[in-house]
PDB file of N, CA and C in Angstrom:
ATOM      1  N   UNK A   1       0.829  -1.171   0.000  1.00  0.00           N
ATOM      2  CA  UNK A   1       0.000   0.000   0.000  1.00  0.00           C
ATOM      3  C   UNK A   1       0.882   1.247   0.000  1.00  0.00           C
ATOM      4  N   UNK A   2       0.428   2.103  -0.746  1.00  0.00           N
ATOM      5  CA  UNK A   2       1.109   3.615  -0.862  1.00  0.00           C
ATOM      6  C   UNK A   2       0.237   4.260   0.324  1.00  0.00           C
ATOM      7  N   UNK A   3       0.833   5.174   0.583  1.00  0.00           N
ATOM      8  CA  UNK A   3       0.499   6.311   1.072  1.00  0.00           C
ATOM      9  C   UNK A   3       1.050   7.707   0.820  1.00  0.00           C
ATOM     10  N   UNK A   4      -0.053   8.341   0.263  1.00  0.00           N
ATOM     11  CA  UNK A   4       0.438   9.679  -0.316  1.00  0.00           C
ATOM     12  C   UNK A   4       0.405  10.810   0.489  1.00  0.00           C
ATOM     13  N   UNK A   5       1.053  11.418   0.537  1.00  0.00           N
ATOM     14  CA  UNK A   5       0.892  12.961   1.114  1.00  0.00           C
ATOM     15  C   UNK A   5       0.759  14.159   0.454  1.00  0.00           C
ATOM     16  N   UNK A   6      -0.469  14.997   0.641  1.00  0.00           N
ATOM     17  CA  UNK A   6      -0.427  16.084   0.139  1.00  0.00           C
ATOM     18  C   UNK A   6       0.602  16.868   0.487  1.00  0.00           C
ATOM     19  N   UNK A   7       0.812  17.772  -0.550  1.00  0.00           N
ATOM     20  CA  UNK A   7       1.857  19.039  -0.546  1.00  0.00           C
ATOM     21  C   UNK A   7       1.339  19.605   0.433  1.00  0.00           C
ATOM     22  N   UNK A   8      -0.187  20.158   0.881  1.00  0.00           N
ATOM     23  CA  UNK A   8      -0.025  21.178   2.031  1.00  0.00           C
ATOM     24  C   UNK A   8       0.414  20.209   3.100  1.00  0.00           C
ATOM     25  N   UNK A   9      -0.064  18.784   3.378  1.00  0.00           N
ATOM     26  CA  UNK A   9      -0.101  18.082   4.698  1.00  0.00           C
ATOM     27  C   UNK A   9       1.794  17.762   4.561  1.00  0.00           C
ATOM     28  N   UNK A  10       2.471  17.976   3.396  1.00  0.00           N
ATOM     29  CA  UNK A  10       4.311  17.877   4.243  1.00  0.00           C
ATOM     30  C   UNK A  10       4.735  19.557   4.408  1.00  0.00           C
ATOM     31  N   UNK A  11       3.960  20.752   3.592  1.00  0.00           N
ATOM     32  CA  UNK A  11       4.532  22.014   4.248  1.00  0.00           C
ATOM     33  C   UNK A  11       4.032  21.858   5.680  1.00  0.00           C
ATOM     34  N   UNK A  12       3.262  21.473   6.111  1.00  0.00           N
ATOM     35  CA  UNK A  12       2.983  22.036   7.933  1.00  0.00           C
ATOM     36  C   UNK A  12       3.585  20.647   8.312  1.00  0.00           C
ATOM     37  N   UNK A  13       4.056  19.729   7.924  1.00  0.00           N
ATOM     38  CA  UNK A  13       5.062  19.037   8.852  1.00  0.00           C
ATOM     39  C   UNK A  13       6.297  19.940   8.754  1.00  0.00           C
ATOM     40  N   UNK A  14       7.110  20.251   7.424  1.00  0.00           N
ATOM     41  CA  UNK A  14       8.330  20.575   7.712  1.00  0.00           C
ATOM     42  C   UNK A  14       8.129  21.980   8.869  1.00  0.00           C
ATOM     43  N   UNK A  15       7.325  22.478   8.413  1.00  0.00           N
ATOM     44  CA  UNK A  15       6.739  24.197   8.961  1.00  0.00           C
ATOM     45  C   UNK A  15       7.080  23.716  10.775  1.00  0.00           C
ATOM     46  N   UNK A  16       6.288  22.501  10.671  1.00  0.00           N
ATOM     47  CA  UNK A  16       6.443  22.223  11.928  1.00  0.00           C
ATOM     48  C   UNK A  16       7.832  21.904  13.124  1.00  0.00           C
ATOM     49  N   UNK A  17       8.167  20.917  11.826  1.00  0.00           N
ATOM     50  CA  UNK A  17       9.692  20.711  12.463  1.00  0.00           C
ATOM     51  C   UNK A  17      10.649  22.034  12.315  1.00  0.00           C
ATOM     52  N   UNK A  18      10.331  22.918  11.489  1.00  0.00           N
ATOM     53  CA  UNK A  18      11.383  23.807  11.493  1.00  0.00           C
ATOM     54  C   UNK A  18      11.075  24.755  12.763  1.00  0.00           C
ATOM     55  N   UNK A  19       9.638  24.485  13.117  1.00  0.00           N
ATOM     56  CA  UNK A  19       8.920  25.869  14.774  1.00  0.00           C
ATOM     57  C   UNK A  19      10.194  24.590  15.652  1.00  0.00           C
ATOM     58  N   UNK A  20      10.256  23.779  16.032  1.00  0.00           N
ATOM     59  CA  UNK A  20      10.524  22.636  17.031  1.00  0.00           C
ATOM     60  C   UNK A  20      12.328  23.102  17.588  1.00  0.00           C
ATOM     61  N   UNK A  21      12.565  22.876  16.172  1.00  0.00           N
ATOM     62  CA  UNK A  21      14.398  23.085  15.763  1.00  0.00           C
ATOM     63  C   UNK A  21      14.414  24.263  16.433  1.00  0.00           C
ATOM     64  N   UNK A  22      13.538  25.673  16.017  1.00  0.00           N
ATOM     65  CA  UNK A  22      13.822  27.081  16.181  1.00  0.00           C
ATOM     66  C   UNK A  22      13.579  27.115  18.093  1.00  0.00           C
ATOM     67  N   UNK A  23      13.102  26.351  18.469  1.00  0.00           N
ATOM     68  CA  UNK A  23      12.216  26.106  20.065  1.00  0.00           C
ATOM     69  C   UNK A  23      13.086  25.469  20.697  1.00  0.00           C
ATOM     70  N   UNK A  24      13.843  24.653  20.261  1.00  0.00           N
ATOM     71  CA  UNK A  24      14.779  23.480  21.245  1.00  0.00           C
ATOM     72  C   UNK A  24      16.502  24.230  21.143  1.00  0.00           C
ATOM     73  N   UNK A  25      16.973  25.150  19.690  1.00  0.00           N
ATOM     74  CA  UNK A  25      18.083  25.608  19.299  1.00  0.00           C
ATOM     75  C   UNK A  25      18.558  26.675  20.525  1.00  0.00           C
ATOM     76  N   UNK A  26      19.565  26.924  21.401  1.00  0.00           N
ATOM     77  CA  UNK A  26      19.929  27.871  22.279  1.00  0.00           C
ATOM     78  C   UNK A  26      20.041  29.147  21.439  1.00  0.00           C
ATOM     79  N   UNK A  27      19.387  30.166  22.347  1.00  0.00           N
ATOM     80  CA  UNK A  27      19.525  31.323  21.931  1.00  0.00           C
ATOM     81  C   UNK A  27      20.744  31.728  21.406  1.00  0.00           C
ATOM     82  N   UNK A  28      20.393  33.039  20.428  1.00  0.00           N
ATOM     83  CA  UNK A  28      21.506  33.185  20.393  1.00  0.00           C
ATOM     84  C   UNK A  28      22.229  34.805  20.809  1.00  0.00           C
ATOM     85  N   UNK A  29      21.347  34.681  22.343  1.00  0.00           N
ATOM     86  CA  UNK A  29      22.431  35.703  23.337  1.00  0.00           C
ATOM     87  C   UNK A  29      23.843  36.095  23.042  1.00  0.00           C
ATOM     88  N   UNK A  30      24.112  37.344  22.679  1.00  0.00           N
ATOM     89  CA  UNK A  30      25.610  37.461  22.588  1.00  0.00           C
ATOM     90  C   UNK A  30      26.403  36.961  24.385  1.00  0.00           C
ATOM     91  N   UNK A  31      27.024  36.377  23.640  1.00  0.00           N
ATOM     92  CA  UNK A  31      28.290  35.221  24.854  1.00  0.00           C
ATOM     93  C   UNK A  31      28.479  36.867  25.711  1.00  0.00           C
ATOM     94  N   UNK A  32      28.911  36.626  26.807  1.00  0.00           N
ATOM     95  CA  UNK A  32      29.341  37.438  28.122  1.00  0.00           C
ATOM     96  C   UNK A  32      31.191  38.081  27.972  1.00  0.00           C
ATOM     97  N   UNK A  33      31.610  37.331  26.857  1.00  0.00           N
ATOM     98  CA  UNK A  33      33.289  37.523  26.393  1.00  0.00           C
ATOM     99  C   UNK A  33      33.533  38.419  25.301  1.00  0.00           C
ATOM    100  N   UNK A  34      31.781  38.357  24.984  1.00  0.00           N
ATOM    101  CA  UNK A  34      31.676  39.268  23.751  1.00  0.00           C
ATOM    102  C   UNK A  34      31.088  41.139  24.038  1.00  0.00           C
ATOM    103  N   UNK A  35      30.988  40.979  25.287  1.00  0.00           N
ATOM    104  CA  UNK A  35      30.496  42.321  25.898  1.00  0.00           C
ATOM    105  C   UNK A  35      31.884  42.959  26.216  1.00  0.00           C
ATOM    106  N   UNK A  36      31.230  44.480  25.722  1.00  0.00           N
ATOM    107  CA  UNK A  36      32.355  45.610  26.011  1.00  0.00           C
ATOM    108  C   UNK A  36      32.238  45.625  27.775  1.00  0.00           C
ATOM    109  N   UNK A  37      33.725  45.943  28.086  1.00  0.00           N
ATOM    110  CA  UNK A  37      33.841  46.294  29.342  1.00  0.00           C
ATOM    111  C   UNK A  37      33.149  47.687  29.723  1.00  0.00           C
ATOM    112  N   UNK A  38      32.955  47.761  30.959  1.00  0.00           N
ATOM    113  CA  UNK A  38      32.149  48.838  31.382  1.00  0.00           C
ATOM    114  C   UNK A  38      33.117  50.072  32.331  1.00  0.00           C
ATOM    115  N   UNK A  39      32.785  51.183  30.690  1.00  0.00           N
ATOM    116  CA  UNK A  39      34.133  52.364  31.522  1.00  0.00           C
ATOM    117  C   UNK A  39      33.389  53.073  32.365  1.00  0.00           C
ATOM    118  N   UNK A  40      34.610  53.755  33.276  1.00  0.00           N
ATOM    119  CA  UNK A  40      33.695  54.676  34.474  1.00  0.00           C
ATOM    120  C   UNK A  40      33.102  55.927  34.169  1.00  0.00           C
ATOM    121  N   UNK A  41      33.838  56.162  32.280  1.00  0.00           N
ATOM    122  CA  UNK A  41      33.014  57.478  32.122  1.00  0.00           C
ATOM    123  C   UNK A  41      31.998  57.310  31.662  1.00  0.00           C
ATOM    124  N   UNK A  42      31.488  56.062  31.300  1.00  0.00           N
ATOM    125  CA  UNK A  42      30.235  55.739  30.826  1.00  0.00           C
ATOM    126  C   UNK A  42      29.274  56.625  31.964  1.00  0.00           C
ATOM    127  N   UNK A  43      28.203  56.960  31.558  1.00  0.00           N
ATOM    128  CA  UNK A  43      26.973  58.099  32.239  1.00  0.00           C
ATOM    129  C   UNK A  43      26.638  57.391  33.299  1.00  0.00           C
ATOM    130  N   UNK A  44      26.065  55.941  33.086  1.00  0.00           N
ATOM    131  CA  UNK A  44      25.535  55.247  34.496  1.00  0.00           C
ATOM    132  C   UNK A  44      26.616  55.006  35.988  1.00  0.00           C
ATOM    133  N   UNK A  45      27.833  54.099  34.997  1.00  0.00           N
ATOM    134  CA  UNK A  45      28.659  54.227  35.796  1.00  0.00           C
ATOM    135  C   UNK A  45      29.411  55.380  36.246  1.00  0.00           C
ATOM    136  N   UNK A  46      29.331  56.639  35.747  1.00  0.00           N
ATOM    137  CA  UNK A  46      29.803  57.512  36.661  1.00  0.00           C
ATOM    138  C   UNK A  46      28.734  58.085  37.931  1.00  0.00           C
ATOM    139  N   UNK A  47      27.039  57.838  37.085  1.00  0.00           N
ATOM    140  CA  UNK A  47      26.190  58.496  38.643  1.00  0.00           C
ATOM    141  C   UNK A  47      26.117  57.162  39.764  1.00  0.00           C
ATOM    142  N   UNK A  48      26.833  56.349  39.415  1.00  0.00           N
ATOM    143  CA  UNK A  48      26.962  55.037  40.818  1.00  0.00           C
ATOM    144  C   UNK A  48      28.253  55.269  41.017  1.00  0.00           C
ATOM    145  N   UNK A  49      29.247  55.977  40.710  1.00  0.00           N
ATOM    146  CA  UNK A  49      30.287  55.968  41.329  1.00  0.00           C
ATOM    147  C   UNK A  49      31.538  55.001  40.763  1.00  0.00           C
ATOM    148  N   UNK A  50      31.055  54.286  39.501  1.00  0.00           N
ATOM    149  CA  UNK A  50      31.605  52.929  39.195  1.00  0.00           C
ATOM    150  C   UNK A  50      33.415  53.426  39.445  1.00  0.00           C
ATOM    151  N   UNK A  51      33.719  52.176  39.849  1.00  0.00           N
ATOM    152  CA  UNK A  51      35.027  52.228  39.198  1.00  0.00           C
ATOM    153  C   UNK A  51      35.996  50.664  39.255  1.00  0.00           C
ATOM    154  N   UNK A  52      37.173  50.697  38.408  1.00  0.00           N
ATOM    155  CA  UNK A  52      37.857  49.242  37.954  1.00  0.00           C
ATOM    156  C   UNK A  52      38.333  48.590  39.352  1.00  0.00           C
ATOM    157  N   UNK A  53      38.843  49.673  40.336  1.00  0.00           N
ATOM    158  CA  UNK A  53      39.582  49.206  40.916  1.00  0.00           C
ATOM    159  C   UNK A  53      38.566  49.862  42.759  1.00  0.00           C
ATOM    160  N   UNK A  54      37.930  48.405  43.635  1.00  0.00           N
ATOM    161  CA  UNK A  54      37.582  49.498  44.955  1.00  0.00           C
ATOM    162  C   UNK A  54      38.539  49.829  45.719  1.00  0.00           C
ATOM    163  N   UNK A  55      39.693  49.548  45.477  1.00  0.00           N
ATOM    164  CA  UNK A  55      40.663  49.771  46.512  1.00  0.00           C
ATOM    165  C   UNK A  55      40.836  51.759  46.375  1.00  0.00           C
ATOM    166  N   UNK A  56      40.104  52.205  45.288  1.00  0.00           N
ATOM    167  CA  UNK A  56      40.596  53.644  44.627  1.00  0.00           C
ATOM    168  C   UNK A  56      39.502  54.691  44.979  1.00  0.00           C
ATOM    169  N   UNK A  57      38.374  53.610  45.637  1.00  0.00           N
ATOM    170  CA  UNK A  57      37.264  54.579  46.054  1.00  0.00           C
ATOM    171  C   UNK A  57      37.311  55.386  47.268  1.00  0.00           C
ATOM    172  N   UNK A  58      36.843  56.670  46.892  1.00  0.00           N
ATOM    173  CA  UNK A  58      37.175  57.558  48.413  1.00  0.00           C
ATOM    174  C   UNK A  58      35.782  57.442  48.878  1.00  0.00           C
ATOM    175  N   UNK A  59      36.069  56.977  50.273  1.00  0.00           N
ATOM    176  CA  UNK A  59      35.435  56.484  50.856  1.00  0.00           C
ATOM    177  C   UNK A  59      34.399  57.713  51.620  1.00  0.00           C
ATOM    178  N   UNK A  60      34.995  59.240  51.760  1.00  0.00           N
ATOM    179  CA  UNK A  60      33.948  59.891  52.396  1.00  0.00           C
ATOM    180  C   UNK A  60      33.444  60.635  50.663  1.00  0.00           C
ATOM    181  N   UNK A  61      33.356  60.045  49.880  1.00  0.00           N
ATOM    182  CA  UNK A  61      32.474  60.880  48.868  1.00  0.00           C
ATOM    183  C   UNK A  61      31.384  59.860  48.777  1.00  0.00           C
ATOM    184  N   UNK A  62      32.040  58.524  49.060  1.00  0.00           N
ATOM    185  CA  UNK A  62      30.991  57.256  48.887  1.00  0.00           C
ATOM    186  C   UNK A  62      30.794  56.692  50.517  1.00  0.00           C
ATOM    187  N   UNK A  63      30.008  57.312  51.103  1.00  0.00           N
ATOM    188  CA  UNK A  63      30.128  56.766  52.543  1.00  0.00           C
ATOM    189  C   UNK A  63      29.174  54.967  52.498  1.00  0.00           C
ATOM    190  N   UNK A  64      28.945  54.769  51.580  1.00  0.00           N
ATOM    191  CA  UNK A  64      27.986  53.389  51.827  1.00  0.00           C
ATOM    192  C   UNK A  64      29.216  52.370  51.628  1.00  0.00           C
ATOM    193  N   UNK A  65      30.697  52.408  50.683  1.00  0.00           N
ATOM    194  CA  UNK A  65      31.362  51.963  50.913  1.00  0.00           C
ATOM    195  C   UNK A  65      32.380  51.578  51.810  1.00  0.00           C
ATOM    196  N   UNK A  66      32.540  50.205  51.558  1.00  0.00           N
ATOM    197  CA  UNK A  66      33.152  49.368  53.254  1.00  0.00           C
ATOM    198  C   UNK A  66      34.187  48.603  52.011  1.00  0.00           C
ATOM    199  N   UNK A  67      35.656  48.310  52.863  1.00  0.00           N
ATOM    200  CA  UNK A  67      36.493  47.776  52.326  1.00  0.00           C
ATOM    201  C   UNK A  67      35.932  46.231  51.913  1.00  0.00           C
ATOM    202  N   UNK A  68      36.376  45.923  50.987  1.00  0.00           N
ATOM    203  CA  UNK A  68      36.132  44.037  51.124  1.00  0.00           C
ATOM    204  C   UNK A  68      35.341  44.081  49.971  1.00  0.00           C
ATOM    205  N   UNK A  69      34.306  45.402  49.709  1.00  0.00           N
ATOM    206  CA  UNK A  69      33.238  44.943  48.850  1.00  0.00           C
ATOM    207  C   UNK A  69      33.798  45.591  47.273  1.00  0.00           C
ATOM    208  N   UNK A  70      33.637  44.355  47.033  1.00  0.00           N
ATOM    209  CA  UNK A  70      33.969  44.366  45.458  1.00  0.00           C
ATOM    210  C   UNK A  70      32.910  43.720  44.653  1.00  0.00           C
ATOM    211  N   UNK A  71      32.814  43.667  43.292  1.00  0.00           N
ATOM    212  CA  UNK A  71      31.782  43.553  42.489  1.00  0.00           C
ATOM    213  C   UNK A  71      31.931  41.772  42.519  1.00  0.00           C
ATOM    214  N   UNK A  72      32.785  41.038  42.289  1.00  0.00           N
ATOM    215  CA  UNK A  72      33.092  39.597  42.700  1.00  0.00           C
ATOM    216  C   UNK A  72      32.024  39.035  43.996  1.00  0.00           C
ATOM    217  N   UNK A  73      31.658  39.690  44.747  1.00  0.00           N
ATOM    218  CA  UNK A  73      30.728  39.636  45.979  1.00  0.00           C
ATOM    219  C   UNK A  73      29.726  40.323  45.913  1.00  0.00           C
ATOM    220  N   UNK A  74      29.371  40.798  45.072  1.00  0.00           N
ATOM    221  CA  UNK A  74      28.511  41.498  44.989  1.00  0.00           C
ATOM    222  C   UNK A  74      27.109  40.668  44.594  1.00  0.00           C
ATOM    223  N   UNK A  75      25.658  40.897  44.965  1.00  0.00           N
ATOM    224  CA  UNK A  75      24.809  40.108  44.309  1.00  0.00           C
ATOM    225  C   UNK A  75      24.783  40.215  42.809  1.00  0.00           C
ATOM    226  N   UNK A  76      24.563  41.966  42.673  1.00  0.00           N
ATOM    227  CA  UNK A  76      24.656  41.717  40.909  1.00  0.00           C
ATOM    228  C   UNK A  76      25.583  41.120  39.941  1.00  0.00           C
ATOM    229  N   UNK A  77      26.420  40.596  40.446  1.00  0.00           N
ATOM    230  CA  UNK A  77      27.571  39.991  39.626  1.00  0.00           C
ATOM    231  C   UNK A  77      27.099  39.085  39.464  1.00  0.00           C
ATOM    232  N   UNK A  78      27.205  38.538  37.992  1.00  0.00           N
ATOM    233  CA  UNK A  78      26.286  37.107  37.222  1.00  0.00           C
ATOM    234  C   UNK A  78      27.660  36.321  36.679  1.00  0.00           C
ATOM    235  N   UNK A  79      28.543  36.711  37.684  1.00  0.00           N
ATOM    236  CA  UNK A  79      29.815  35.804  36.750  1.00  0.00           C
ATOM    237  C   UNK A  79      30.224  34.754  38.114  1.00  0.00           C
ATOM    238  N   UNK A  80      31.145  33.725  37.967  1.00  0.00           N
ATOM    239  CA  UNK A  80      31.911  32.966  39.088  1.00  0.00           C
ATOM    240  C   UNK A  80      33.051  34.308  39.703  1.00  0.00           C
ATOM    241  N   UNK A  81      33.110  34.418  41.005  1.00  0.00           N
ATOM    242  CA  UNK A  81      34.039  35.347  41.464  1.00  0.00           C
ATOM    243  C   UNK A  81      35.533  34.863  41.249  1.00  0.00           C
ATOM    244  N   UNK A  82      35.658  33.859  40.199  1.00  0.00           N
ATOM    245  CA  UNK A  82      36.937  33.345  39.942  1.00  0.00           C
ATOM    246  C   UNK A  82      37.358  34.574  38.538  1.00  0.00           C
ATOM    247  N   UNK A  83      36.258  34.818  38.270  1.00  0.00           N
ATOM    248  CA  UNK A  83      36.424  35.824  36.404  1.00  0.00           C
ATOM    249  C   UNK A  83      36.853  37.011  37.232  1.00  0.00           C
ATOM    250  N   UNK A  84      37.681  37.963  35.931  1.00  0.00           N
ATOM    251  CA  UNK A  84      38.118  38.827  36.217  1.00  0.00           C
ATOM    252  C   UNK A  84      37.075  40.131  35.822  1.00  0.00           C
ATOM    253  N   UNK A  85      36.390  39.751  34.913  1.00  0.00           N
ATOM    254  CA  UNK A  85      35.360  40.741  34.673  1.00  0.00           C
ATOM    255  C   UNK A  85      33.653  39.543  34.478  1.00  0.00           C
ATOM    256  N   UNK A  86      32.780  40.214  34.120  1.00  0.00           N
ATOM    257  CA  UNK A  86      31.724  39.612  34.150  1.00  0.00           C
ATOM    258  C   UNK A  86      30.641  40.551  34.020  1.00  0.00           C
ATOM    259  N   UNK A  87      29.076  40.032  33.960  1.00  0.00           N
ATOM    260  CA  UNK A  87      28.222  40.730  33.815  1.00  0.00           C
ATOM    261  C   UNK A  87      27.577  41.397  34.939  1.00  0.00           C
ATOM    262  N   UNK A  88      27.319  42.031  34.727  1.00  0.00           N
ATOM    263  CA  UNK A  88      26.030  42.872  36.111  1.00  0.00           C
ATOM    264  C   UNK A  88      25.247  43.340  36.208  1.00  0.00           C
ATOM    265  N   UNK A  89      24.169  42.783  36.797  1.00  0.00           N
ATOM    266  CA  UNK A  89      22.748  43.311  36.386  1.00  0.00           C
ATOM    267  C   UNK A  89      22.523  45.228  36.299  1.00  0.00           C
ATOM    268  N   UNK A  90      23.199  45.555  37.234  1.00  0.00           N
ATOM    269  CA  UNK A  90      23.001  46.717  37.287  1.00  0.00           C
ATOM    270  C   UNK A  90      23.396  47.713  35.772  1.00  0.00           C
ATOM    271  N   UNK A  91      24.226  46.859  35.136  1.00  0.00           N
ATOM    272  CA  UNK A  91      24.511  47.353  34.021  1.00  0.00           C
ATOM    273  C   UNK A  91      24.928  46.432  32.495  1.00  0.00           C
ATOM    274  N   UNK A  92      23.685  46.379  32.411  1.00  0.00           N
ATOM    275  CA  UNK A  92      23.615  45.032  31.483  1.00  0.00           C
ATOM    276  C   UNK A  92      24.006  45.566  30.261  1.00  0.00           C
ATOM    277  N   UNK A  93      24.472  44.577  29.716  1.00  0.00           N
ATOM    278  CA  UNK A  93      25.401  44.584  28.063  1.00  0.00           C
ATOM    279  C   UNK A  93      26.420  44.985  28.360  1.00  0.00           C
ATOM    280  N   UNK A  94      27.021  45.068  29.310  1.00  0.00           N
ATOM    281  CA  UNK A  94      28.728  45.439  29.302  1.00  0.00           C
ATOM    282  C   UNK A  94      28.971  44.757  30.381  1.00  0.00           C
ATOM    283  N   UNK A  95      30.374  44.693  31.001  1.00  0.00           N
ATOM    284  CA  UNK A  95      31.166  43.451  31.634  1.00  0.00           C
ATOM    285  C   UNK A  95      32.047  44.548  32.928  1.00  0.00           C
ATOM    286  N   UNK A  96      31.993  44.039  34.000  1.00  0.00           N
ATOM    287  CA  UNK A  96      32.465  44.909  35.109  1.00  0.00           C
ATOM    288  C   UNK A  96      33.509  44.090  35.730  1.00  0.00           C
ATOM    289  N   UNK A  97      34.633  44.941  35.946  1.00  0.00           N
ATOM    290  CA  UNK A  97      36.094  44.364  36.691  1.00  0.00           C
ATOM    291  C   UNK A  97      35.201  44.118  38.385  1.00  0.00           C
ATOM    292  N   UNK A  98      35.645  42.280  38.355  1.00  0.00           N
ATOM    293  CA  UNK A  98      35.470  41.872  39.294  1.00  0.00           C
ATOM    294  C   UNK A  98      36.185  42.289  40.482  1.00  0.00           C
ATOM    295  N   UNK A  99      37.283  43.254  40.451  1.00  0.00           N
ATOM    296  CA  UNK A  99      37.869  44.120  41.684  1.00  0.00           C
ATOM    297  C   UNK A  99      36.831  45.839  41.529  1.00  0.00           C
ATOM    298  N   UNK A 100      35.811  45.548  40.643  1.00  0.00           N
ATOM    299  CA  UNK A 100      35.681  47.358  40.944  1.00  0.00           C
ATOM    300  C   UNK A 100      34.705  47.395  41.914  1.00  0.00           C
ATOM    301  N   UNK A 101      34.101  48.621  41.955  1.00  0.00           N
ATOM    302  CA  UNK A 101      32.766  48.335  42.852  1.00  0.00           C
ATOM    303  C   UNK A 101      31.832  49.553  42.277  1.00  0.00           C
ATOM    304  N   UNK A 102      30.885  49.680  42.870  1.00  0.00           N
ATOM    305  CA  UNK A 102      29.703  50.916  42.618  1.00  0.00           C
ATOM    306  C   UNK A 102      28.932  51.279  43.778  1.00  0.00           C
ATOM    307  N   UNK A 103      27.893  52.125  43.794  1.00  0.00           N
ATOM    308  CA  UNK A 103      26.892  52.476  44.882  1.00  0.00           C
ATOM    309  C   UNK A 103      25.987  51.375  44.965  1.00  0.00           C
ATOM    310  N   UNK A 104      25.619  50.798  43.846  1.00  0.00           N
ATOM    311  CA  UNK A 104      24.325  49.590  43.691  1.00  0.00           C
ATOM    312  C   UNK A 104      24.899  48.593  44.540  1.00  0.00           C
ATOM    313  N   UNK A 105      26.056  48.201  45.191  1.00  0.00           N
ATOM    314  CA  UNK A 105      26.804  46.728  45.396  1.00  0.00           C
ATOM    315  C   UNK A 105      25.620  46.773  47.018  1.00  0.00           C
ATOM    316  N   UNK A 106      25.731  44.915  46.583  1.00  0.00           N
ATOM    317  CA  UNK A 106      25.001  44.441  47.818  1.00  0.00           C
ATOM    318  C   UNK A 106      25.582  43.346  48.049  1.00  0.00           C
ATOM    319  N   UNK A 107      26.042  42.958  49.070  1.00  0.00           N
ATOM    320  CA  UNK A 107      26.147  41.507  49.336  1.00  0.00           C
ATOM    321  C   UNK A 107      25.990  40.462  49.035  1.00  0.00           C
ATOM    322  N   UNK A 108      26.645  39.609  48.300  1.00  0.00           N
ATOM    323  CA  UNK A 108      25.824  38.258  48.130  1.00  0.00           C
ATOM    324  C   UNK A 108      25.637  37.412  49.583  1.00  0.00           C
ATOM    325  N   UNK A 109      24.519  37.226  49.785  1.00  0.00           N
ATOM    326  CA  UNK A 109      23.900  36.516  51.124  1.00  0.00           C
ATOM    327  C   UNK A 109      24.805  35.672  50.801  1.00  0.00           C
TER     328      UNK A 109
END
């Protein structure tokens, strides 16, 4: 016995398998290696105070800063505190030196 298939009944299979492929395929998020680093003259990071290095922050212009806290510890940091830079929510699409810090930094519990 044959069995035939109409032309419309294999376009909405392939139609189909191609929705499935497009549904199961990983985004394609630009990678975290591919983000520009985040300078301090950038606008945001200068009204948080950003900077590469916290050891450089003056501490009575930024009184919420406490030694120790660096962006590596920080909650917004979306990277392993082993990376030297990484992402941060606070400033998404660009990549923050895991020694800098900002006004936004919070603790990671």
């Amino acid at each position: 016995m044959s069995h035939s298939v109409s032309r419309r009944d294999a376009l909405k299979q392939v139609m189909l398998l191609l929705g499935a492929a497009a549904a199961v395929r990983p985004s394609q998020s630009v990678h975290a290696a591919e983000l520009p680093h985040l300078e301090p003259a950038d606008p945001t990071a200068k009204g948080l105070g950003y900077t590469h290095d916290a050891k450089s922050v003056n501490a009575k212009a930024f009184p919420t800063y406490k030694p120790g806290s660096v962006c590596s510890n920080c909650s917004q940091f979306q990277a392993a505190a082993s990376q030297a830079w990484g992402p941060c929510g606070v400033f998404p699409g660009k990549l923050v030196n895991a020694n800098g810090w900002c006004q936004a930094y919070v603790k990671k519990a």
